[in-house]
C-alpha atoms as a PDB file:
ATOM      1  CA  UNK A   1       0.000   0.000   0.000  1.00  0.00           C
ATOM      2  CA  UNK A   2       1.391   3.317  -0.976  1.00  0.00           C
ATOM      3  CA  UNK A   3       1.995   5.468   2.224  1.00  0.00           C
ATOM      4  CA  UNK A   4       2.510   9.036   2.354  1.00  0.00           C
ATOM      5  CA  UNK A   5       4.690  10.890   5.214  1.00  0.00           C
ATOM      6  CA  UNK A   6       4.714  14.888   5.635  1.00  0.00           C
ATOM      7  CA  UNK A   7       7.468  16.528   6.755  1.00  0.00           C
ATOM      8  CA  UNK A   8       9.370  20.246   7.036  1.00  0.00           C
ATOM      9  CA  UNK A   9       6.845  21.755   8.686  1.00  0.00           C
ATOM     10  CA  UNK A  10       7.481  24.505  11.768  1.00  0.00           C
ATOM     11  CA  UNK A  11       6.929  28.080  13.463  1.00  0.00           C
ATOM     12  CA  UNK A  12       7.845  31.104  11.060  1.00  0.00           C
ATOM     13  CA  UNK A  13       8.014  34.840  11.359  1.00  0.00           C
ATOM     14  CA  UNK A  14       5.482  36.543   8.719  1.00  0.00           C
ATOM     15  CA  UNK A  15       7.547  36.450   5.449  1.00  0.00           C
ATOM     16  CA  UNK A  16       9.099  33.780   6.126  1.00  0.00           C
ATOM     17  CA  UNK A  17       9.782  30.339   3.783  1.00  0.00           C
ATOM     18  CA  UNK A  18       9.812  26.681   4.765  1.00  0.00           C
ATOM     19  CA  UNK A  19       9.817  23.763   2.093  1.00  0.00           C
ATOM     20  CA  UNK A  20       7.504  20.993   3.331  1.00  0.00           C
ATOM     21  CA  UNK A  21       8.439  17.222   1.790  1.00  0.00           C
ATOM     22  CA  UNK A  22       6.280  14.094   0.664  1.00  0.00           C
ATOM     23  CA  UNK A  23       7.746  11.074   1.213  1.00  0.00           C
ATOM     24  CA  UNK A  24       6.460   7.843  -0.977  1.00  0.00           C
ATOM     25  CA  UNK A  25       7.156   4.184   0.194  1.00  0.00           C
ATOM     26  CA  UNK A  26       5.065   1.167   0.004  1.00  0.00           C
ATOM     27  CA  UNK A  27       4.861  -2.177  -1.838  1.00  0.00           C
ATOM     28  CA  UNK A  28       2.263  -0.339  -4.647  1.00  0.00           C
ATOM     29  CA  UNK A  29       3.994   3.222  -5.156  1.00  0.00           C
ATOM     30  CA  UNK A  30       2.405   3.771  -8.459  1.00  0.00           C
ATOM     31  CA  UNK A  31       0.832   7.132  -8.675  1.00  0.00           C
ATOM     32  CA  UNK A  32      -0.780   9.490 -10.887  1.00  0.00           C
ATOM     33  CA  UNK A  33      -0.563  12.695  -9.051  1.00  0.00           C
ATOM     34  CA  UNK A  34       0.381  14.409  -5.993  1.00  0.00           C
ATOM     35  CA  UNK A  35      -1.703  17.065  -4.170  1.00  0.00           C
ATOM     36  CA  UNK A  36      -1.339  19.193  -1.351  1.00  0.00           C
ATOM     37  CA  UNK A  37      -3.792  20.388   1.271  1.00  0.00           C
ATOM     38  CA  UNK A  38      -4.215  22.214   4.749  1.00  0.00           C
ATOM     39  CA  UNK A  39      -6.422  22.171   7.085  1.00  0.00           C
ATOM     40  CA  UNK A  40      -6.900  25.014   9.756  1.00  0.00           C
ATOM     41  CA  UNK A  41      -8.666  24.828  13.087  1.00  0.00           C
ATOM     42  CA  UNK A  42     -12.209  25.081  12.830  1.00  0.00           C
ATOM     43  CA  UNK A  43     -12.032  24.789   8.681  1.00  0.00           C
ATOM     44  CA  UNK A  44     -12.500  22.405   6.422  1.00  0.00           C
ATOM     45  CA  UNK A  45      -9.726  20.652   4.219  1.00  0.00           C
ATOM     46  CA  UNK A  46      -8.946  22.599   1.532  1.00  0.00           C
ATOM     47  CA  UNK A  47      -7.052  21.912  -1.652  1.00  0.00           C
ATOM     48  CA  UNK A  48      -3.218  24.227  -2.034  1.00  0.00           C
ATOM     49  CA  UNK A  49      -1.346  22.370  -4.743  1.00  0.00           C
ATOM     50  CA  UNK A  50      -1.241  19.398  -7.406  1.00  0.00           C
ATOM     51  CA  UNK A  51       1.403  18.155  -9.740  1.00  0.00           C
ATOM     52  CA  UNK A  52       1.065  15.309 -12.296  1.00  0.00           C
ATOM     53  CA  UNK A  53       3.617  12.312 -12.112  1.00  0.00           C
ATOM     54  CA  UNK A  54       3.835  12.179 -15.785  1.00  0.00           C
ATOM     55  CA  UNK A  55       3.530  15.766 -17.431  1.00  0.00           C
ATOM     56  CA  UNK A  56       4.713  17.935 -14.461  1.00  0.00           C
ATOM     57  CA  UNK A  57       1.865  20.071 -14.581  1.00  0.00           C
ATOM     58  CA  UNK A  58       0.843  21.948 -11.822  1.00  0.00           C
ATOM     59  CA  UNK A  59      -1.927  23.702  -9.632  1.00  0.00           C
ATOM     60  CA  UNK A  60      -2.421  26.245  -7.364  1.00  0.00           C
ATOM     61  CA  UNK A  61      -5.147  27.784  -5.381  1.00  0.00           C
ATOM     62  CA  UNK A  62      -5.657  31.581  -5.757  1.00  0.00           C
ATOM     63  CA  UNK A  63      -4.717  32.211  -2.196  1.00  0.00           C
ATOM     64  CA  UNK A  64      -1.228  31.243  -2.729  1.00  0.00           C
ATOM     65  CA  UNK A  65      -0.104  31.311  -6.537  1.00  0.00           C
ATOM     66  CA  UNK A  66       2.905  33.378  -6.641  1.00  0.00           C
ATOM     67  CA  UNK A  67       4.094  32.280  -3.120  1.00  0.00           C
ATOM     68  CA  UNK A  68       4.154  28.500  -3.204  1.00  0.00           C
ATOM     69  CA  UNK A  69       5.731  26.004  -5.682  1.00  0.00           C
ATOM     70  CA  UNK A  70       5.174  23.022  -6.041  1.00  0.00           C
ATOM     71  CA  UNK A  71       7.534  20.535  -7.552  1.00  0.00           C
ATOM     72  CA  UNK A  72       8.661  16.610  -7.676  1.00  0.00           C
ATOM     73  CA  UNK A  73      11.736  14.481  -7.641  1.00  0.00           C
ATOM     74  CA  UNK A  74      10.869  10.958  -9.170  1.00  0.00           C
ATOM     75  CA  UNK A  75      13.669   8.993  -8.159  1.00  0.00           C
ATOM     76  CA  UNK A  76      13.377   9.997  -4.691  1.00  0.00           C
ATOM     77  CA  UNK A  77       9.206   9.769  -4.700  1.00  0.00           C
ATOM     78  CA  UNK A  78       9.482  12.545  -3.369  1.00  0.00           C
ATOM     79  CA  UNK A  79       7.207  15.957  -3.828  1.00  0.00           C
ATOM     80  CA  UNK A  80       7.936  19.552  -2.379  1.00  0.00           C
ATOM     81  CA  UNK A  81       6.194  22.733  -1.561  1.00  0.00           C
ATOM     82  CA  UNK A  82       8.500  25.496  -1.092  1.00  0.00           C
ATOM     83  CA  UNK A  83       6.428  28.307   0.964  1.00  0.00           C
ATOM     84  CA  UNK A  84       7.731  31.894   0.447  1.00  0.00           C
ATOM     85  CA  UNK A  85       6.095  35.439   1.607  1.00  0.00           C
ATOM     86  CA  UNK A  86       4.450  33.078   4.414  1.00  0.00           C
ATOM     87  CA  UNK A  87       1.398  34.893   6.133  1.00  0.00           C
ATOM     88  CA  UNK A  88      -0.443  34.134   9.250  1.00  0.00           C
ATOM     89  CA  UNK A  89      -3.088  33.256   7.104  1.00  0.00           C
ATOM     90  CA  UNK A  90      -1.342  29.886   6.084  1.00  0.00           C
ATOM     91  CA  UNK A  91      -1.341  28.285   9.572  1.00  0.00           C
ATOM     92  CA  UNK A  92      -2.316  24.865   9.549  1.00  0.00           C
ATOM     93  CA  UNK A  93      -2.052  21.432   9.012  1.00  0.00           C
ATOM     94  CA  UNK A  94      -0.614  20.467   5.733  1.00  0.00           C
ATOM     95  CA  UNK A  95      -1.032  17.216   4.071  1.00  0.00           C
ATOM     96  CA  UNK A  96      -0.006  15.560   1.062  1.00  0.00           C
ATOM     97  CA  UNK A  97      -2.363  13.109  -0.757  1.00  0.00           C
ATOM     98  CA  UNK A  98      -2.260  10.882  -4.090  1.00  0.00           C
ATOM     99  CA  UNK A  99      -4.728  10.812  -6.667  1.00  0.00           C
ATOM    100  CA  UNK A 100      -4.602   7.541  -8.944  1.00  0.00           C
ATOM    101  CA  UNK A 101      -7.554   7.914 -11.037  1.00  0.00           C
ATOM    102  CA  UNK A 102      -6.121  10.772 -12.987  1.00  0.00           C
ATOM    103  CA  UNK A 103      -3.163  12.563 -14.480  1.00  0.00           C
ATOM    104  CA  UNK A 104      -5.026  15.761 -14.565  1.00  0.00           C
ATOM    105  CA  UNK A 105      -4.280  18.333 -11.706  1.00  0.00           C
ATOM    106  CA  UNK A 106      -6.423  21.142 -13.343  1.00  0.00           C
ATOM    107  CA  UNK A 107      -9.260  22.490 -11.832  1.00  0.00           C
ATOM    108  CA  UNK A 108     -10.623  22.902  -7.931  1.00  0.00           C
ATOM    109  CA  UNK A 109      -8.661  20.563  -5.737  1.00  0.00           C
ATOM    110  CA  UNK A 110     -11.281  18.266  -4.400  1.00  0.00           C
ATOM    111  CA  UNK A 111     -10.661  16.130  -1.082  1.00  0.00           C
ATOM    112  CA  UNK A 112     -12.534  12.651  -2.020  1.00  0.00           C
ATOM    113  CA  UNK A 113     -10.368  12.958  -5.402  1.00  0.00           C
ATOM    114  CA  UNK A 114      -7.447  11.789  -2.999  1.00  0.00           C
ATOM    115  CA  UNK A 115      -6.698   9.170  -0.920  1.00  0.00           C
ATOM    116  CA  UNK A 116      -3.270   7.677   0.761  1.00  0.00           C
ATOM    117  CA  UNK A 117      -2.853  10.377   3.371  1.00  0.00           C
ATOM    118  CA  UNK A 118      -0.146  11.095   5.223  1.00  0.00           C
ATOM    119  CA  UNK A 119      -0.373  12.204   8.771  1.00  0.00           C
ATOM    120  CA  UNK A 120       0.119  15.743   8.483  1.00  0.00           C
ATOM    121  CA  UNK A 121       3.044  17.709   9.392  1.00  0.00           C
ATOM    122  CA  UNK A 122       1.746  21.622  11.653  1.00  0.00           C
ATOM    123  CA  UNK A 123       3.095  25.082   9.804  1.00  0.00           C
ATOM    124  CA  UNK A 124       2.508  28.042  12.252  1.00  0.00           C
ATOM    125  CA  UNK A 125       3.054  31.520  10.850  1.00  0.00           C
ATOM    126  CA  UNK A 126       3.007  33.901  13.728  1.00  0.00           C
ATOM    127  CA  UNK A 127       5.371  36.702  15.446  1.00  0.00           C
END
């Protein structure tokens, strides 16, 4: 089973960068796409990033194109976000999921599009 694991997270003054990692590992490590999320206290999951394991194509949400990018090393199954021009706003939980049903990262980052989960890994932007 393919497992995902989180990692990088931390506390970060405003303006601030961290680079949060996806770890792959498992017996089936086949997938089609990689997507990130976050969930804040008191929110709902919501979707922050995709990229496609065969074209490279990627996603953002509005909230942080221009600030985050996403990107993938294939040998290492690995995926990155690299956070810049963090704001309080970006607190929370982030997690990485995979999405094996399609290549396709475009469009509104749904939640039940995703499965294999990893367990989350905290980001706190405050002063």
């Amino acid at each position: 089973q393919l497992q995902l694991v989180e990692s990088g997270g931390g506390l970060v003054q405003p303006g601030g960068s961290l680079r949060l990692s996806c770890a792959a590992s498992g017996f089936n490590g086949n997938y089609k796409a990689i997507g990130w999320f976050r969930q804040a206290p008191g929110k709902e999951r919501e979707g922050v990033s995709c990229i496609s394991a065969f074209t490279g194509s990627t996603n953002y949400a509005d909230s942080v194109k221009g600030r985050f990018t996403i990107s993938r090393d294939n040998a290492k199954n690995a995926v990155y976000l690299q956070m810049n021009s963090l704001k309080p706003e970006d607190t929370a939980v982030y997690y990485c999921a995979a999405r094996r049903s399609s290549f396709s990262c475009s469009g509104v980052l749904l939640v039940d599009d995703f499965g294999s989960w990893g367990q989350g890994t905290q980001v706190t932007v405050s002063s």
